[in-house]
Protein backbone atom coordinates (compact mmCIF):
# COMPACT_ATOMS: atom_id res chain seq x y z
CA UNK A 1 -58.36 13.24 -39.59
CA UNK A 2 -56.75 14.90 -43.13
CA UNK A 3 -53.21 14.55 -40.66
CA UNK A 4 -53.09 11.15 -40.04
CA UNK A 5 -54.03 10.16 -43.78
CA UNK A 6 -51.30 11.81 -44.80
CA UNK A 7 -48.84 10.57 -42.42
CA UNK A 8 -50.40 7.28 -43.49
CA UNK A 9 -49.35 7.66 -46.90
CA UNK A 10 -45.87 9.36 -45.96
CA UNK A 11 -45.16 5.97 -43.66
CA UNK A 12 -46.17 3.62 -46.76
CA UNK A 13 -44.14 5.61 -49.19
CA UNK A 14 -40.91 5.55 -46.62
CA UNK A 15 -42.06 2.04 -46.21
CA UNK A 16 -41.57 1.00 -49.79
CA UNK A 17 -38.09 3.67 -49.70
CA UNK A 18 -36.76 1.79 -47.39
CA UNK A 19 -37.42 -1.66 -48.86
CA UNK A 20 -35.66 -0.04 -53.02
CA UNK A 21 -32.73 0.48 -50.71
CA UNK A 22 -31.66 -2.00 -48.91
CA UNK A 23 -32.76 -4.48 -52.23
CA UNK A 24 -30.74 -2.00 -54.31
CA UNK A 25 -28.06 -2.01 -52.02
CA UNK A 26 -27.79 -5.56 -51.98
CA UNK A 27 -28.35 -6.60 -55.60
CA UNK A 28 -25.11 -3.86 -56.66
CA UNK A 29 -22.48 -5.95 -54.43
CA UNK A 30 -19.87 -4.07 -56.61
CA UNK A 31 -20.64 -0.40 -55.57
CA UNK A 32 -21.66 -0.54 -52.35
CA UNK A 33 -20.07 -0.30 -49.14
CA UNK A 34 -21.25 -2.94 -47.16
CA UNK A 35 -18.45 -5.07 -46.17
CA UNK A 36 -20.37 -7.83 -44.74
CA UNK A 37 -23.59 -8.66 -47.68
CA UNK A 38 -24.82 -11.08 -45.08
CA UNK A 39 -25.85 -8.92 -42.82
CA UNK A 40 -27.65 -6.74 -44.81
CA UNK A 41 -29.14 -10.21 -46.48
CA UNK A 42 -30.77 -10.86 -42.72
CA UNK A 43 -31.90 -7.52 -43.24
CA UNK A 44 -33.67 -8.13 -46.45
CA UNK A 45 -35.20 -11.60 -44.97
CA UNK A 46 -36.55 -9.57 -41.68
CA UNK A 47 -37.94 -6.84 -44.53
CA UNK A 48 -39.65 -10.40 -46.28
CA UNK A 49 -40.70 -11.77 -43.11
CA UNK A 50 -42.57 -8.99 -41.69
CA UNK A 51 -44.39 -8.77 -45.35
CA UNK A 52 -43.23 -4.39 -44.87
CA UNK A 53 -44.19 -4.06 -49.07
CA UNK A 54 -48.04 -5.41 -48.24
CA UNK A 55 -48.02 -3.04 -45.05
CA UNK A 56 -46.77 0.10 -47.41
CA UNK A 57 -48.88 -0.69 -50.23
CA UNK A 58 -51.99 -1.50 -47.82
CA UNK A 59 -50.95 2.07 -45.84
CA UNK A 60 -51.09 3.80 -49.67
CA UNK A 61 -54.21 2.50 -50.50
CA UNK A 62 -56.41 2.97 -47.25
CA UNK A 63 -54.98 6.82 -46.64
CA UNK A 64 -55.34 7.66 -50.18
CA UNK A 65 -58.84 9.05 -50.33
CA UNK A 66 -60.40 7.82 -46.81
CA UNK A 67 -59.39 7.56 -43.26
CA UNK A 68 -59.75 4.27 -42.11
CA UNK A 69 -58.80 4.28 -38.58
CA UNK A 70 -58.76 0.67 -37.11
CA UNK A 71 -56.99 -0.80 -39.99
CA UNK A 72 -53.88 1.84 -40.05
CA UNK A 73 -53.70 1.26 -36.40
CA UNK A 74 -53.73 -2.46 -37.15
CA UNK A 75 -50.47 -1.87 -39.89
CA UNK A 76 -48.76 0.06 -38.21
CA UNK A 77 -48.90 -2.10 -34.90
CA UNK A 78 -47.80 -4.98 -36.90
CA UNK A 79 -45.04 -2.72 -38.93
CA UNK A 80 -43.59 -1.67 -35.59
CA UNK A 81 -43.27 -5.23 -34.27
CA UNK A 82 -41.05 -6.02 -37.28
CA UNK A 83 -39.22 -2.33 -36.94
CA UNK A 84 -37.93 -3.12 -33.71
CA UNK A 85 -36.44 -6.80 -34.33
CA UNK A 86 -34.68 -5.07 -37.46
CA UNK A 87 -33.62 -1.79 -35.29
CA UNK A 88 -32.24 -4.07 -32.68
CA UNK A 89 -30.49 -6.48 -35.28
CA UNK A 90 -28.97 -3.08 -37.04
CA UNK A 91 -27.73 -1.78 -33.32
CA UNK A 92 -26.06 -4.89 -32.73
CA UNK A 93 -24.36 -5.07 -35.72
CA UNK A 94 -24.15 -0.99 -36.23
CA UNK A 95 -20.29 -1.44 -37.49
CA UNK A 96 -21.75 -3.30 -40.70
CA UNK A 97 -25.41 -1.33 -41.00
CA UNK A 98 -24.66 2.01 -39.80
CA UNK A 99 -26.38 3.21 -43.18
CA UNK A 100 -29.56 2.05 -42.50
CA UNK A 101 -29.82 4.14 -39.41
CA UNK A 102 -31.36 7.07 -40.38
CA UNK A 103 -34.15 5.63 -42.82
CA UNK A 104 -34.70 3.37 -39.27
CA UNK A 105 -35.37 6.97 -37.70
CA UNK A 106 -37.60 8.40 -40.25
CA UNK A 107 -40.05 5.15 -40.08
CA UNK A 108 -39.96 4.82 -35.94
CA UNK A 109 -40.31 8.78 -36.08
CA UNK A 110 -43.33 8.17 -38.50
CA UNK A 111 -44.68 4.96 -37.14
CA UNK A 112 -44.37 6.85 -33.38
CA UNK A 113 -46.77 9.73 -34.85
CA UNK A 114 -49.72 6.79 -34.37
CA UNK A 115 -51.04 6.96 -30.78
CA UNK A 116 -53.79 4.53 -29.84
CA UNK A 117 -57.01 6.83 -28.71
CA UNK A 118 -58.34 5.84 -25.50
C-alpha cells in the first residue's frame, strides 16, 4: 500500500500546484497571457466550488504516514467530479485556457491511478 500513499500525496501536492497557478495567474493580469481573465475567473470559482485546497490538504495529511483507504477513495471520487466539469469548461473554451491543459493531464493521469477494488 507504500504506492498508493505516495501517489496520494503526489495528487494533493499537484492539487495545491494547480490551484498557486491559476490564482497566480490571475492575480498578475499584467504579465500573463490570458486574453480573456474571465474565463480563467470561472476557472478559479469551479477550483472554489469543488473546495480542491481541502481535498489536497486532506490527501497530504491522510497519505503522509498511514494508508487510509476509504477516505482517499472518497477525495479523489469527489476531486474527479469537479476535474471533469473544469476539463470540459477548459475544452470548450481551449482558445482562451490552452495553458491549463497539461496540469489538467497530470491530475486526471494521477487521479486515474485510483481504481476502486472489487
Amino acid at each position: 500500500m507504500r504506492y498508493e500513499m505516495q501517489i496520494g500525496r503526489m495528487l494533493g501536492e499537484n492539487i495545491d500546484d494547480f490551484i498557486n497557478f491559476v490564482h497566480k495567474n490571475y492575480e498578475n493580469r499584467n504579465k500573463n497571457y490570458y486574453e480573456n481573465l474571465d474565463k480563467l475567473y470561472q476557472v478559479k470559482l469551479l477550483i472554489e466550488e469543488y473546495k480542491f485546497k481541502l481535498t489536497a490538504n486532506e490527501l497530504m495529511r491522510i497519505n503522509r504516514y498511514r494508508w487510509d483507504e476509504k477516505y482517499t477513495y472518497l477525495l479523489v471520487d469527489e476531486f474527479k467530479e469537479g476535474l471533469n466539469t473544469i476539463n470540459e469548461y477548459v475544452d470548450r473554451n481551449y482558445n482562451d485556457l490552452f495553458l491549463l491543459t497539461a496540469r489538467l493531464y497530470t491530475l486526471k493521469s494521477l487521479s486515474s491511478s485510483f481504481k476502486v477494488p472489487l
